[in-house]
C-alpha atoms as a PDB file:
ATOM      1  CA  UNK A   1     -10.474  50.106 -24.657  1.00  0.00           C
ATOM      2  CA  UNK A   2      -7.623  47.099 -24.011  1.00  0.00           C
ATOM      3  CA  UNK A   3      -7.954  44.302 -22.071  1.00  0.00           C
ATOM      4  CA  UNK A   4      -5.807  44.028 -19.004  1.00  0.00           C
ATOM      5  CA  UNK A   5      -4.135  42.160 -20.491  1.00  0.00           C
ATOM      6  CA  UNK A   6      -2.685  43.977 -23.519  1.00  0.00           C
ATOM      7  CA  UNK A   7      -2.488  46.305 -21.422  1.00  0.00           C
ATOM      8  CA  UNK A   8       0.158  44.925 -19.132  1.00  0.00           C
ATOM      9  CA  UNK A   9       1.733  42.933 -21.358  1.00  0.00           C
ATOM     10  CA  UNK A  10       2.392  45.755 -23.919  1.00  0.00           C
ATOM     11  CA  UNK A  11       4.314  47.637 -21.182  1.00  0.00           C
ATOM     12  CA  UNK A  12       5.939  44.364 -20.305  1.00  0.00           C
ATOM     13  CA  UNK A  13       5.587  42.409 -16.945  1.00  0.00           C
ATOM     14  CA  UNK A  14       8.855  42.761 -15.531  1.00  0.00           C
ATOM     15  CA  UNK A  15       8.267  46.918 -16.064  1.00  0.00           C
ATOM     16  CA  UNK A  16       4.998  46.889 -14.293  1.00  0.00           C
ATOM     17  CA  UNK A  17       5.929  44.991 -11.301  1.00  0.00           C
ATOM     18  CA  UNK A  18       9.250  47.278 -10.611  1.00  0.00           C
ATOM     19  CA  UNK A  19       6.913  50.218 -11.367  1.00  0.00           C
ATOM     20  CA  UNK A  20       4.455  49.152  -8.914  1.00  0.00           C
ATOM     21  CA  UNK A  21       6.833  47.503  -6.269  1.00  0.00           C
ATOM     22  CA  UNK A  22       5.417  44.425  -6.437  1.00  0.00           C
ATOM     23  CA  UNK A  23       6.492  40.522  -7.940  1.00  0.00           C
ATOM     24  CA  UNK A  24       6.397  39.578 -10.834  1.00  0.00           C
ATOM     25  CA  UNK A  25       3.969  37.023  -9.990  1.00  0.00           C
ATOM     26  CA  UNK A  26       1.851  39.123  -8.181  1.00  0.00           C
ATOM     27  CA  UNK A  27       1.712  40.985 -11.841  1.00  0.00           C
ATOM     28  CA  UNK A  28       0.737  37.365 -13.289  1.00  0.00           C
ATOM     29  CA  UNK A  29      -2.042  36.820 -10.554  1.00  0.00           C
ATOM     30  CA  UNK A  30      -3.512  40.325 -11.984  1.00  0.00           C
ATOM     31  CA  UNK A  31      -3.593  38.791 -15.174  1.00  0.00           C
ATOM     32  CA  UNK A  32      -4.985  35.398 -14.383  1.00  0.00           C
ATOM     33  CA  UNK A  33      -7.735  37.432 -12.729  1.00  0.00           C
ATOM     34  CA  UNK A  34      -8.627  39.710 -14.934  1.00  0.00           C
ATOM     35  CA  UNK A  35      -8.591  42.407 -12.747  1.00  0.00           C
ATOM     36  CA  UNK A  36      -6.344  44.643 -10.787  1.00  0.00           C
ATOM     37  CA  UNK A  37      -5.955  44.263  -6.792  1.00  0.00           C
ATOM     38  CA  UNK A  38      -9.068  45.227  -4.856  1.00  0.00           C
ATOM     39  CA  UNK A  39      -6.528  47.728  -2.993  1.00  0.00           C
ATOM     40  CA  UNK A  40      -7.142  50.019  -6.418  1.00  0.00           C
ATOM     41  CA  UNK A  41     -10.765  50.675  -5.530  1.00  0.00           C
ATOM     42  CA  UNK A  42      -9.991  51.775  -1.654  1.00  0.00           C
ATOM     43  CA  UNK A  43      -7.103  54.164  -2.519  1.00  0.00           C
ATOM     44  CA  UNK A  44      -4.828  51.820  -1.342  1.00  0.00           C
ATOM     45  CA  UNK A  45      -2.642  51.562  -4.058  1.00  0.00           C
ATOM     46  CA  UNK A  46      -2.268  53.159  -7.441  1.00  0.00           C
ATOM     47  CA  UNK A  47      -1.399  50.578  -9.821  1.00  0.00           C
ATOM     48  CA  UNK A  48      -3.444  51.886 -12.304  1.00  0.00           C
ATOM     49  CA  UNK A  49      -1.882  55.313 -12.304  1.00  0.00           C
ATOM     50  CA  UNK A  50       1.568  53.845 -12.100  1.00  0.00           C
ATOM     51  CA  UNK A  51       0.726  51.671 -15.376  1.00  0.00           C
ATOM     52  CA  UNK A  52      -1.027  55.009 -17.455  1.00  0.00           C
ATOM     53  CA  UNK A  53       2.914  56.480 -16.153  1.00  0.00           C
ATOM     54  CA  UNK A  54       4.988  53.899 -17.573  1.00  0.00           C
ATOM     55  CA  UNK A  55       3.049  53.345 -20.682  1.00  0.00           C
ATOM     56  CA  UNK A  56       3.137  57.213 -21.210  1.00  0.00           C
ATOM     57  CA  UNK A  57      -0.801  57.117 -21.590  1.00  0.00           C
ATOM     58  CA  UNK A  58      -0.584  54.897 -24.227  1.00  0.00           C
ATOM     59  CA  UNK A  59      -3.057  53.013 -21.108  1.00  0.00           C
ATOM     60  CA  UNK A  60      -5.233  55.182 -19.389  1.00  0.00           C
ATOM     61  CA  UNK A  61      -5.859  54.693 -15.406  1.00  0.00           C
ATOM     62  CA  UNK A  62      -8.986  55.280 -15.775  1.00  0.00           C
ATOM     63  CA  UNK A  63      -9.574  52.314 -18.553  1.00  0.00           C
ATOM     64  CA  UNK A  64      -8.029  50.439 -16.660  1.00  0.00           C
ATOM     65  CA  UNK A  65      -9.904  50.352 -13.770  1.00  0.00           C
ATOM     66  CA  UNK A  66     -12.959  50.338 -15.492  1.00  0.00           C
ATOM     67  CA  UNK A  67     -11.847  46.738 -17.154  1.00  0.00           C
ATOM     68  CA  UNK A  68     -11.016  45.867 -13.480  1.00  0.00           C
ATOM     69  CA  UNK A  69     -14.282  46.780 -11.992  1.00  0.00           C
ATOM     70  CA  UNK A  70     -16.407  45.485 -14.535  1.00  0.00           C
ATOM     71  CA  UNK A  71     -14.606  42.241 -14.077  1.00  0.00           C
ATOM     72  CA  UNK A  72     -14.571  42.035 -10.417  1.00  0.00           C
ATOM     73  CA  UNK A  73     -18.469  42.512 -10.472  1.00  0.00           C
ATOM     74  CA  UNK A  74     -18.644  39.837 -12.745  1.00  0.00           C
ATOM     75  CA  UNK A  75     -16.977  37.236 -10.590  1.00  0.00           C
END
């Protein structure tokens, strides 16, 4: 399993933000938190999906949400 991370940052920043429709420093907060926006976990958004997309599957939603959650509980 990758970090968030590597995870982000091997798709490349400026990708994921267009991908998701967000900044680019929203993309940063993500990082500096560890964790994806709590929007992920209410069905909000799919940032996670849109990532797994881009990357091909190289990053799995799924991973990546688990990383996120895991994180967010520890905070």
């Amino acid at each position: 399993m990758h970090t968030l991370d590597e995870s982000i940052k091997g798709v490349g920043i400026p990708e994921v933000a267009q991908a998701c429709g967000v900044s680019e420093r929203a993309v940063y907060k993500w990082l500096k938190n560890g964790f994806l926006p709590k929007t992920e976990f209410f069905g909000k958004t799919q940032y996670a999906a849109k990532i797994e997309a881009i990357s091909q599957g190289r990053y799995r939603a799924c991973d990546l949400l688990e990383i996120s959650q895991k994180k967010l509980l520890a905070a």
